[in-house]
PDB file of N, CA and C in Angstrom:
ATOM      1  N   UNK A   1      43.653 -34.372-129.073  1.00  0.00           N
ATOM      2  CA  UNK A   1      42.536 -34.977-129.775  1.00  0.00           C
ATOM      3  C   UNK A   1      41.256 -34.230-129.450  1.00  0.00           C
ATOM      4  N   UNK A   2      40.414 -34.246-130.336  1.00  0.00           N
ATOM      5  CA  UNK A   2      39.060 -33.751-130.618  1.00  0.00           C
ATOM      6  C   UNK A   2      37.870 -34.888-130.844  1.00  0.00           C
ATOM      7  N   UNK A   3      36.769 -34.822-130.006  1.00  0.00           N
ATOM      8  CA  UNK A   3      35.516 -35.800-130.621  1.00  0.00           C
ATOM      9  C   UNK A   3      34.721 -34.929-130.641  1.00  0.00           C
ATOM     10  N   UNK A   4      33.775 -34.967-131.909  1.00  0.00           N
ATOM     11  CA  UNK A   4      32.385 -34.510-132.014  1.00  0.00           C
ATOM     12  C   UNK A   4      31.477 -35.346-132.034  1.00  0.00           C
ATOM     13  N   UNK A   5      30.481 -35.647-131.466  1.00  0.00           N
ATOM     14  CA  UNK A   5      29.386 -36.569-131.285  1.00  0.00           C
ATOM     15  C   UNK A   5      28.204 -36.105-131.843  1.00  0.00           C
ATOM     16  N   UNK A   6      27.084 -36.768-132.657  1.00  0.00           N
ATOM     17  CA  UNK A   6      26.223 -36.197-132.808  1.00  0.00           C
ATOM     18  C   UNK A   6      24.725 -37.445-133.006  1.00  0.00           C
ATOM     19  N   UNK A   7      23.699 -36.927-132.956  1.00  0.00           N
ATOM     20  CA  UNK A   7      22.499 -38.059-132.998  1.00  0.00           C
ATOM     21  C   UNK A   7      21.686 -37.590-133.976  1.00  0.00           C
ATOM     22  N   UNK A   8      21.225 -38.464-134.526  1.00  0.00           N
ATOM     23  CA  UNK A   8      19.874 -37.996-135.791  1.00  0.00           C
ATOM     24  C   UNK A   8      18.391 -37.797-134.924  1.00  0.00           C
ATOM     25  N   UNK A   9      18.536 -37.955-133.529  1.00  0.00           N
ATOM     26  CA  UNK A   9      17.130 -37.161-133.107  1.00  0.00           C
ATOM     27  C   UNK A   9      17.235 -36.223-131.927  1.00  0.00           C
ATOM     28  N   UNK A  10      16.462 -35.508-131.907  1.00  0.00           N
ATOM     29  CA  UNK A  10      16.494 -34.616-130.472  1.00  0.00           C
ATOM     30  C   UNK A  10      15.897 -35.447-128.998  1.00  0.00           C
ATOM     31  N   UNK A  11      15.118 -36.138-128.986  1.00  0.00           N
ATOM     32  CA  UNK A  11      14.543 -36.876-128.009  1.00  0.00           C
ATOM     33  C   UNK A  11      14.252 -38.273-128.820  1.00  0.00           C
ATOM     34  N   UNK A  12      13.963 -39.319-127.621  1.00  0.00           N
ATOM     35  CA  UNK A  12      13.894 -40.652-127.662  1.00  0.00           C
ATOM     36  C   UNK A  12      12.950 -41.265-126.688  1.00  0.00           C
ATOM     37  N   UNK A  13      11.842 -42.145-128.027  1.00  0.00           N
ATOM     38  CA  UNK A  13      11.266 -42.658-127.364  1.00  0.00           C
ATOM     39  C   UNK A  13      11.069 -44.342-126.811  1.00  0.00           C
ATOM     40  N   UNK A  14      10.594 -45.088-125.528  1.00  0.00           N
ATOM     41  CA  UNK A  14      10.776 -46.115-125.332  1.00  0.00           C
ATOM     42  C   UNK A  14      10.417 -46.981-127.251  1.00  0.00           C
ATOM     43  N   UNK A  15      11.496 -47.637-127.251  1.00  0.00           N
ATOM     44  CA  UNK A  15      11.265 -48.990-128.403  1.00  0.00           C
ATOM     45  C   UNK A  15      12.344 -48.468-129.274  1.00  0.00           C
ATOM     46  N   UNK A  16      12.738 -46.918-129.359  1.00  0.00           N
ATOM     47  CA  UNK A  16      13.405 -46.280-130.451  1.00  0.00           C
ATOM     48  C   UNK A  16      15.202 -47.130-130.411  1.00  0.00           C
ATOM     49  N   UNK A  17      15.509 -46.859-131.004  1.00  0.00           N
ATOM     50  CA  UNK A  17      16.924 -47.163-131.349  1.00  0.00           C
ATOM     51  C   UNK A  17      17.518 -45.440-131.263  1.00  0.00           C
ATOM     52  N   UNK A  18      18.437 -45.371-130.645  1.00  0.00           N
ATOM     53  CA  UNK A  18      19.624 -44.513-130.480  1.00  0.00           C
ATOM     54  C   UNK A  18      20.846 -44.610-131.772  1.00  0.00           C
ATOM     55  N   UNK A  19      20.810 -43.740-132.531  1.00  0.00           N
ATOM     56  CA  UNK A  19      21.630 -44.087-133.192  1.00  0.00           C
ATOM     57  C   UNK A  19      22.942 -42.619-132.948  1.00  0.00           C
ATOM     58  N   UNK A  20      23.881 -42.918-133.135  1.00  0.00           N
ATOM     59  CA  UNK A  20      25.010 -41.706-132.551  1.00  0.00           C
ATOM     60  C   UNK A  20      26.454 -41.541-133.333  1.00  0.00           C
ATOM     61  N   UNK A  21      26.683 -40.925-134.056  1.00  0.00           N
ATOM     62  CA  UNK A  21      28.002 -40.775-135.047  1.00  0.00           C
ATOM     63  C   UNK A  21      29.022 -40.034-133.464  1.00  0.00           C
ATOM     64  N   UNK A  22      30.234 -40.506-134.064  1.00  0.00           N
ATOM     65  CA  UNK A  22      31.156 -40.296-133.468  1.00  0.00           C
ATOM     66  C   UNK A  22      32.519 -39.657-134.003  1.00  0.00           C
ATOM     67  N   UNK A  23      33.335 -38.416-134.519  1.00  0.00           N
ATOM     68  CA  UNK A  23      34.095 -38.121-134.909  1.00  0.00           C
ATOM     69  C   UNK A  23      35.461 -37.899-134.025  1.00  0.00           C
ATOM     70  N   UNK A  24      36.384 -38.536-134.379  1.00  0.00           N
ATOM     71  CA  UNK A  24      37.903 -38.392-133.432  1.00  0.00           C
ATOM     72  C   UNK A  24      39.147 -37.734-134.487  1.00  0.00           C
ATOM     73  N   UNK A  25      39.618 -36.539-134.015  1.00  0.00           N
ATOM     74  CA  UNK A  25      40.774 -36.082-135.030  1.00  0.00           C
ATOM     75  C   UNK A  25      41.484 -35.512-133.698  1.00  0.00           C
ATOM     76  N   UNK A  26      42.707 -35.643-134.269  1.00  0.00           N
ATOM     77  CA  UNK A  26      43.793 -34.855-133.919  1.00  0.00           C
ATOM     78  C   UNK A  26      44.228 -33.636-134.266  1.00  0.00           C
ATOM     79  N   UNK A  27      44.438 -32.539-133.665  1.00  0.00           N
ATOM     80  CA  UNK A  27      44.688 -30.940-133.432  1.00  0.00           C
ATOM     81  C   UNK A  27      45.259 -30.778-135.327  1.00  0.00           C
ATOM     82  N   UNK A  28      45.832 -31.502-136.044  1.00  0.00           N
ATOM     83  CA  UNK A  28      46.627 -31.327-137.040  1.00  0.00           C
ATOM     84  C   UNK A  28      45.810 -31.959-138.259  1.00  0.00           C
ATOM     85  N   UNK A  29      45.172 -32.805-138.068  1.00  0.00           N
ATOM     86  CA  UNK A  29      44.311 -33.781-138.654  1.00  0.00           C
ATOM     87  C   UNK A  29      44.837 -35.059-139.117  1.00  0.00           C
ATOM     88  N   UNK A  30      45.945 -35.229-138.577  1.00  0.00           N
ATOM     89  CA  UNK A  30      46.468 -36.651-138.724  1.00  0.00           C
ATOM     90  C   UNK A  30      45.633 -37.690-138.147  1.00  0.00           C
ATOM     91  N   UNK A  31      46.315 -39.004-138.606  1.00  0.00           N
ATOM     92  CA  UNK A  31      45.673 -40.286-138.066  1.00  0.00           C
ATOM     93  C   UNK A  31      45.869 -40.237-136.779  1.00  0.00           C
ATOM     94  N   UNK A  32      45.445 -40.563-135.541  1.00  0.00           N
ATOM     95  CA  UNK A  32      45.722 -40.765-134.490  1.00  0.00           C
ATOM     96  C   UNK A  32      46.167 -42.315-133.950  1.00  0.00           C
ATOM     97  N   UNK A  33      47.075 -42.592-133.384  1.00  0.00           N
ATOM     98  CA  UNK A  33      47.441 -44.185-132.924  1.00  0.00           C
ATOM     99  C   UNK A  33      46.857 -44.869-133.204  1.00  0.00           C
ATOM    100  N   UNK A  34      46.817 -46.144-133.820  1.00  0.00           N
ATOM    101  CA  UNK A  34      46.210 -47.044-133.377  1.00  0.00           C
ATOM    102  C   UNK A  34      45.866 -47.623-132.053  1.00  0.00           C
ATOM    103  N   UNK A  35      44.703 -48.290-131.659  1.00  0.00           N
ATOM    104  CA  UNK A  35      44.804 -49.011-130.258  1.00  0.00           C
ATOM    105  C   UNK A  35      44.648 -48.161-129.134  1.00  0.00           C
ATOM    106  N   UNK A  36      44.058 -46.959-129.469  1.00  0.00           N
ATOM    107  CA  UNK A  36      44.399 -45.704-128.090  1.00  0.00           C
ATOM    108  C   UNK A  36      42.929 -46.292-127.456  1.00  0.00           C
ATOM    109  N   UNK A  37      42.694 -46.402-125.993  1.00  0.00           N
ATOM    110  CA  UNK A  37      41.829 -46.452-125.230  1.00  0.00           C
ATOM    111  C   UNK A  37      40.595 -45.628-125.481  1.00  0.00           C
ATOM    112  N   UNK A  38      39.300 -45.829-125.779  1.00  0.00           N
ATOM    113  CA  UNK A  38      38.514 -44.662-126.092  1.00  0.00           C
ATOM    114  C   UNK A  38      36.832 -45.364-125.400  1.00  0.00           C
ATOM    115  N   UNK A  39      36.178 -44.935-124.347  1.00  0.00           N
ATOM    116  CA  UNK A  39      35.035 -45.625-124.148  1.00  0.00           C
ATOM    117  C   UNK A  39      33.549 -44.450-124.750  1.00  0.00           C
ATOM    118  N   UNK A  40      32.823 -45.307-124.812  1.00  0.00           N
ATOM    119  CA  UNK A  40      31.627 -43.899-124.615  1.00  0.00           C
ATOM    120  C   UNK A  40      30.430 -44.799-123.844  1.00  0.00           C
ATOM    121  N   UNK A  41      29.927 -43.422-123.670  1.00  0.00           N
ATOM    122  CA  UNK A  41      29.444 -43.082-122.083  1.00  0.00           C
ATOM    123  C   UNK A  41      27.796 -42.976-122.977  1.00  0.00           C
ATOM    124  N   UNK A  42      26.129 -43.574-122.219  1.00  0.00           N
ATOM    125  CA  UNK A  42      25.215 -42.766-122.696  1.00  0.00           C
ATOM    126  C   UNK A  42      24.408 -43.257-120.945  1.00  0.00           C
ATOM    127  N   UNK A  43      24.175 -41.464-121.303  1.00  0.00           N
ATOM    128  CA  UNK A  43      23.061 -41.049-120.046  1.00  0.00           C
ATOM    129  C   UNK A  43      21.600 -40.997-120.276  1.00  0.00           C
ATOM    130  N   UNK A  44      20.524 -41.620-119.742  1.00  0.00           N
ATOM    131  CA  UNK A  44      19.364 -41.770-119.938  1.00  0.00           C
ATOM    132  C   UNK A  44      18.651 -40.239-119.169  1.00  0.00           C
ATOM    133  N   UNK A  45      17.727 -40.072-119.513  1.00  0.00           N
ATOM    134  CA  UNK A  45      16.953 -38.525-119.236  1.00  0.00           C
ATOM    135  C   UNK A  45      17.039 -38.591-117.726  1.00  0.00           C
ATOM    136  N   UNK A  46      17.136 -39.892-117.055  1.00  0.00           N
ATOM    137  CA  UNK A  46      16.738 -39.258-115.345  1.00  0.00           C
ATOM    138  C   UNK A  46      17.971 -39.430-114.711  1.00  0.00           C
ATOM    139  N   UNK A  47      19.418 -39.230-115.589  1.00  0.00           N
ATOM    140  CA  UNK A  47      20.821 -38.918-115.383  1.00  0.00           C
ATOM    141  C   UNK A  47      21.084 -40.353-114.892  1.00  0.00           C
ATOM    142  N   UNK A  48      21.020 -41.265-115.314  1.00  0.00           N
ATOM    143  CA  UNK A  48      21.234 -42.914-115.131  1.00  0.00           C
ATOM    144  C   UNK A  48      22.195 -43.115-116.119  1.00  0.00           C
ATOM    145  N   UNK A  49      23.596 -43.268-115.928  1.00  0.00           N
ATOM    146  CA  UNK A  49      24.083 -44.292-117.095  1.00  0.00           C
ATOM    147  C   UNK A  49      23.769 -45.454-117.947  1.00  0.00           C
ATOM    148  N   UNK A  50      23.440 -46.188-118.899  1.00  0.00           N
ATOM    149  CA  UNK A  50      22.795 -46.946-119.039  1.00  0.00           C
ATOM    150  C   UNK A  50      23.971 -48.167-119.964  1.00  0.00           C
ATOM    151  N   UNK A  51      25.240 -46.819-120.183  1.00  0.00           N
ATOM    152  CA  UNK A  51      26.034 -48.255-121.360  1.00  0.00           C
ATOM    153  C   UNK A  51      27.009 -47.496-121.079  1.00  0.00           C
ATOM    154  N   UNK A  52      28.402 -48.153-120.766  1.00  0.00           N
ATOM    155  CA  UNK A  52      29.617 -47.549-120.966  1.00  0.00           C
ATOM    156  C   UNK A  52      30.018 -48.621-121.909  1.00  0.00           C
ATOM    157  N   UNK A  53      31.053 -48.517-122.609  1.00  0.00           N
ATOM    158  CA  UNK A  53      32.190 -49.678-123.242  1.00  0.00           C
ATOM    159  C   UNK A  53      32.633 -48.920-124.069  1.00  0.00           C
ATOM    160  N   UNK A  54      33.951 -49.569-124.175  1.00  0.00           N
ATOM    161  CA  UNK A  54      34.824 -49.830-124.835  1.00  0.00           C
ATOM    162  C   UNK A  54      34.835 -49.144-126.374  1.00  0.00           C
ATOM    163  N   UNK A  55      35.098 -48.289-127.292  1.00  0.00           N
ATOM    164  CA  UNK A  55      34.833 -48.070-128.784  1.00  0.00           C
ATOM    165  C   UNK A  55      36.373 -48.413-129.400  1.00  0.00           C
ATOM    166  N   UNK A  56      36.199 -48.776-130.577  1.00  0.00           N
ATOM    167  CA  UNK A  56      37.710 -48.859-131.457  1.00  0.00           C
ATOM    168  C   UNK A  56      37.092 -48.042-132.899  1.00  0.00           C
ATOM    169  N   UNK A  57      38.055 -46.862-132.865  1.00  0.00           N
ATOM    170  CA  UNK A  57      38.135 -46.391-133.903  1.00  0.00           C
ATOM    171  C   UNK A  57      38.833 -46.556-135.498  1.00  0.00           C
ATOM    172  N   UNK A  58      38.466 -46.515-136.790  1.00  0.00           N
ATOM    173  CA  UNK A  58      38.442 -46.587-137.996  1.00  0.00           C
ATOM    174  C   UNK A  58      40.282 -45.998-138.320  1.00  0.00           C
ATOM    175  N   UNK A  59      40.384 -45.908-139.039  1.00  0.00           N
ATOM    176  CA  UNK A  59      41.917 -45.209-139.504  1.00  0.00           C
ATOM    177  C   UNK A  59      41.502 -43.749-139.678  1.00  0.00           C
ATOM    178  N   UNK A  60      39.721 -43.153-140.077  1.00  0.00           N
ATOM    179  CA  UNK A  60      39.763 -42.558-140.681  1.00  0.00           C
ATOM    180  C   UNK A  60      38.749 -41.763-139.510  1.00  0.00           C
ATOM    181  N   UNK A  61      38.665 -41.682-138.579  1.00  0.00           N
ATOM    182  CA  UNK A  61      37.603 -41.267-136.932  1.00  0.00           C
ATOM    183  C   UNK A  61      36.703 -41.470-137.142  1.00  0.00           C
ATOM    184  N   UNK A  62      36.025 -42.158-137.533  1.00  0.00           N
ATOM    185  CA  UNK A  62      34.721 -42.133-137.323  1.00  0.00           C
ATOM    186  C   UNK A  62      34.148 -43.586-136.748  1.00  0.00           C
ATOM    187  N   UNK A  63      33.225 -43.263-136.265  1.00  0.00           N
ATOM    188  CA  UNK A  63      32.649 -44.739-135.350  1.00  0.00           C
ATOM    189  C   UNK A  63      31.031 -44.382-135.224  1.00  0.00           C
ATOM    190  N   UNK A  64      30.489 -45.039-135.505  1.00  0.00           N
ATOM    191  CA  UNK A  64      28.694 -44.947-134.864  1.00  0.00           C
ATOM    192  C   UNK A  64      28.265 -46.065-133.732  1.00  0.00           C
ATOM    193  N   UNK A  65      27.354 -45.697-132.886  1.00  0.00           N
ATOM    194  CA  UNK A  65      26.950 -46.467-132.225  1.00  0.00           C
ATOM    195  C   UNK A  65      25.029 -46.664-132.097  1.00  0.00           C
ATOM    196  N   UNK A  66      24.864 -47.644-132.203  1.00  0.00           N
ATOM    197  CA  UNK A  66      23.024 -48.121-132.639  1.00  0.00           C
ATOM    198  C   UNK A  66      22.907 -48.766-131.016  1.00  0.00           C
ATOM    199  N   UNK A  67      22.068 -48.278-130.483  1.00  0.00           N
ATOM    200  CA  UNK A  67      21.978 -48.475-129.423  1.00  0.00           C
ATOM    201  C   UNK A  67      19.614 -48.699-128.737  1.00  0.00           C
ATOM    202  N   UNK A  68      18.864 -50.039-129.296  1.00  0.00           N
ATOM    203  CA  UNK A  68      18.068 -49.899-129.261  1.00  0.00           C
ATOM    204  C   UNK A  68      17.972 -49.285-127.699  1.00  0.00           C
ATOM    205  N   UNK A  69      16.496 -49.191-127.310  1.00  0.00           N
ATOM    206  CA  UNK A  69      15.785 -48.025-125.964  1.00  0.00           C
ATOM    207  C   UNK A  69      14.794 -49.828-125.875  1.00  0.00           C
ATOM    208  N   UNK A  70      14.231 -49.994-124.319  1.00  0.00           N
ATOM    209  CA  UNK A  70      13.547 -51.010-124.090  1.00  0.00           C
ATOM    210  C   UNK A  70      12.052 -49.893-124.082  1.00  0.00           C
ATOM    211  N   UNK A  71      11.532 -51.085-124.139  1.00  0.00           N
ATOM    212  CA  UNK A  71       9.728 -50.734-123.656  1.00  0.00           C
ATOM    213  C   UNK A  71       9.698 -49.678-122.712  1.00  0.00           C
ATOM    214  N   UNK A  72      10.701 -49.812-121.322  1.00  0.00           N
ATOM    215  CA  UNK A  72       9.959 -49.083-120.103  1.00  0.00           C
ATOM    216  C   UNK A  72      10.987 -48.068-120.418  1.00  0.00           C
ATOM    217  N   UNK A  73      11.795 -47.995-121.025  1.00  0.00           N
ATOM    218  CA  UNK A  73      12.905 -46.620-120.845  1.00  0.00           C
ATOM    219  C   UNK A  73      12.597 -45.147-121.128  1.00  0.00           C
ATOM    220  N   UNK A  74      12.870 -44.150-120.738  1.00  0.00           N
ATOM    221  CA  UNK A  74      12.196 -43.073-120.438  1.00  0.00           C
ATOM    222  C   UNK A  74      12.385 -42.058-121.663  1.00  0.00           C
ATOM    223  N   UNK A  75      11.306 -41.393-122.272  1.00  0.00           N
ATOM    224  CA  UNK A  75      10.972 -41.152-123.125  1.00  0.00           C
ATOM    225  C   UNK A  75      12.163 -39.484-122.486  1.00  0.00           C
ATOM    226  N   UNK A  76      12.709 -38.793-123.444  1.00  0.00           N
ATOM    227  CA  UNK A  76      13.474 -37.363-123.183  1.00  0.00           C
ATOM    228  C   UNK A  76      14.369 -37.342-123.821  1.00  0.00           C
ATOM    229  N   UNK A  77      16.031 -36.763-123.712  1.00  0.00           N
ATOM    230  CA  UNK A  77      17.026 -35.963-124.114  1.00  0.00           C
ATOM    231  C   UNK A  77      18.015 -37.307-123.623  1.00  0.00           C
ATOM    232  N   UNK A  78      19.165 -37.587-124.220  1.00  0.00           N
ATOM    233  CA  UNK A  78      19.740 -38.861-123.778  1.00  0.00           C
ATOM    234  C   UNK A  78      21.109 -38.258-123.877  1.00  0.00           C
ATOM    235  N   UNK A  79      22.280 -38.410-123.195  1.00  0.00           N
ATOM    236  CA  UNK A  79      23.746 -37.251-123.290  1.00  0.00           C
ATOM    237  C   UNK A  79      24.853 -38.177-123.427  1.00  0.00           C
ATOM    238  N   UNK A  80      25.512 -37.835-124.418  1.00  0.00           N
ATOM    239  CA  UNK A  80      26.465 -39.200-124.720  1.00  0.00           C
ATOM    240  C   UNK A  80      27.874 -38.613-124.800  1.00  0.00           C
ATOM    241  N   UNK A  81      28.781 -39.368-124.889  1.00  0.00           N
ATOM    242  CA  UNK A  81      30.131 -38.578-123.950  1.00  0.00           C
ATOM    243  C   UNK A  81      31.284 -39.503-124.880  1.00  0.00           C
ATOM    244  N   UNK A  82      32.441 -39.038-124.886  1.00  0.00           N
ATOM    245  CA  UNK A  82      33.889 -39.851-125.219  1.00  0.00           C
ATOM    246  C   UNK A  82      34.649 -40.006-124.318  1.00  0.00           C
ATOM    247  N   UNK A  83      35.400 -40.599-123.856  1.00  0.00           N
ATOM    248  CA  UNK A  83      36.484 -40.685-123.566  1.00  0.00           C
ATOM    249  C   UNK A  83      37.779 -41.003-123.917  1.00  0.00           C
ATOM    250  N   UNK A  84      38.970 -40.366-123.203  1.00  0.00           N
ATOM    251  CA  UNK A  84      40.043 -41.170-123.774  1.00  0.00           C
ATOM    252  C   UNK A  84      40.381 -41.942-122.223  1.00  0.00           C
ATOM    253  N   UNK A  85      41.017 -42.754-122.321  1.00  0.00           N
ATOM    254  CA  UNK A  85      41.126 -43.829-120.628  1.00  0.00           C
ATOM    255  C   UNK A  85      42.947 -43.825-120.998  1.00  0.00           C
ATOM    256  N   UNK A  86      43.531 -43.076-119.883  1.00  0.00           N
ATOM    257  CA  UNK A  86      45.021 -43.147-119.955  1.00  0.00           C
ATOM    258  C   UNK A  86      45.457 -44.378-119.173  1.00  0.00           C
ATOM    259  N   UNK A  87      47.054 -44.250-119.084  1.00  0.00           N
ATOM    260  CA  UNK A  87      47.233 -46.112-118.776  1.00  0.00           C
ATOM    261  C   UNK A  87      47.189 -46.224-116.393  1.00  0.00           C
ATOM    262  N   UNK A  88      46.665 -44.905-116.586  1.00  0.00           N
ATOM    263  CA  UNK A  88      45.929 -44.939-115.009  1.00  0.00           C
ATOM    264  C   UNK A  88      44.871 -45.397-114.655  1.00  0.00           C
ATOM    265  N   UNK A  89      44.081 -45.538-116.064  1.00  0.00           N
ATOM    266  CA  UNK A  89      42.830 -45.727-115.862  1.00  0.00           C
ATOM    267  C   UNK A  89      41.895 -44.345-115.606  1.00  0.00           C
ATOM    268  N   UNK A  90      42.935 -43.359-115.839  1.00  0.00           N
ATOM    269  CA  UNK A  90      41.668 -42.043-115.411  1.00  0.00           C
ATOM    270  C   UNK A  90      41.313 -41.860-116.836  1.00  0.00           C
ATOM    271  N   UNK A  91      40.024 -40.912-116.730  1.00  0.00           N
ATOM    272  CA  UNK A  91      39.585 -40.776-118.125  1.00  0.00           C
ATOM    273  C   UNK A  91      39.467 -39.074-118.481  1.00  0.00           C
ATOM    274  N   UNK A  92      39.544 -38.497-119.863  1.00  0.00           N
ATOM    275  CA  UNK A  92      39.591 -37.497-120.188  1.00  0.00           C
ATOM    276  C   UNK A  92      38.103 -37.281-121.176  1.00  0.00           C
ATOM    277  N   UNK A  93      37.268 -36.631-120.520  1.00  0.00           N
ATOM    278  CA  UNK A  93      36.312 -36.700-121.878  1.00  0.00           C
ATOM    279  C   UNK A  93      36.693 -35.912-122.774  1.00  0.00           C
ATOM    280  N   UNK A  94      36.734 -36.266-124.364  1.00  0.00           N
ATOM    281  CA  UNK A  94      36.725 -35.718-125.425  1.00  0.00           C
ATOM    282  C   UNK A  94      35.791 -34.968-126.512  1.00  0.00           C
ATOM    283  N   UNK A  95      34.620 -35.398-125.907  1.00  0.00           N
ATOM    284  CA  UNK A  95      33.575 -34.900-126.493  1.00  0.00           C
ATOM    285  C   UNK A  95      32.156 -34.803-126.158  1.00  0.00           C
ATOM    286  N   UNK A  96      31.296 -34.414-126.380  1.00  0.00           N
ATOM    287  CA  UNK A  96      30.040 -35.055-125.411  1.00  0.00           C
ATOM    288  C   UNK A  96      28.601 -34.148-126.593  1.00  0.00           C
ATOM    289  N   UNK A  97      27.332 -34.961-126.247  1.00  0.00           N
ATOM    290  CA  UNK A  97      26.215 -34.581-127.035  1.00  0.00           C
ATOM    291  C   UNK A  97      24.838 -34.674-126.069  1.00  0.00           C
ATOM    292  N   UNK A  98      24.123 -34.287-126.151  1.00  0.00           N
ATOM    293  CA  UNK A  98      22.855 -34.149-125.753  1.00  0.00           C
ATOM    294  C   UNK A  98      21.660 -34.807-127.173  1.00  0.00           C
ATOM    295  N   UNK A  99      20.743 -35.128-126.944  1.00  0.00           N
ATOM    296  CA  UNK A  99      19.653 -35.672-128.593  1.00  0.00           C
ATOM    297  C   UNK A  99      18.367 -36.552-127.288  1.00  0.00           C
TER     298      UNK A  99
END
């Protein structure tokens, strides 16, 4: 599997909304499983995690995530990540973005 991640801004400011497309395909371009484990990850500019969970993907890969920014949150570059979570619980990132 393959994720491409991408954001409609380069930087983010406190109040803004995060908005983040998410693409998942397989090496062949088939559907991929249903139900496969997939979280994403977003890093705030002073390398703080700020949201992990859980994503469920479409039949067709794609997923977005809207993610508002509070008042005090730090104005910069925000890095957002995929995972796949195997049944160990370890995780494989699949993709990852900077915006």
């Amino acid at each position: 599997l393959q994720a491409f991640l991408f954001s409609d801004r380069g930087i983010y400011r406190p109040g803004e909304t995060i908005n983040v497309g998410m693409i998942v395909k397989s090496g062949d371009w088939k559907p991929f499983p249903e139900g496969m484990p997939f979280e994403v990850g977003v890093t705030d500019p002073r390398g703080v995690e700020i949201l992990r969970r859980p994503v469920k993907f479409s039949p067709t890969g794609f997923e977005e995530l809207e993610l508002p920014t509070e008042e005090s949150s730090p104005t910069g570059s925000y890095q957002f990540a995929l995972y796949l979570i195997d049944e160990r619980k370890n995780e494989v990132q699949l993709g990852g973005a900077s915006a």
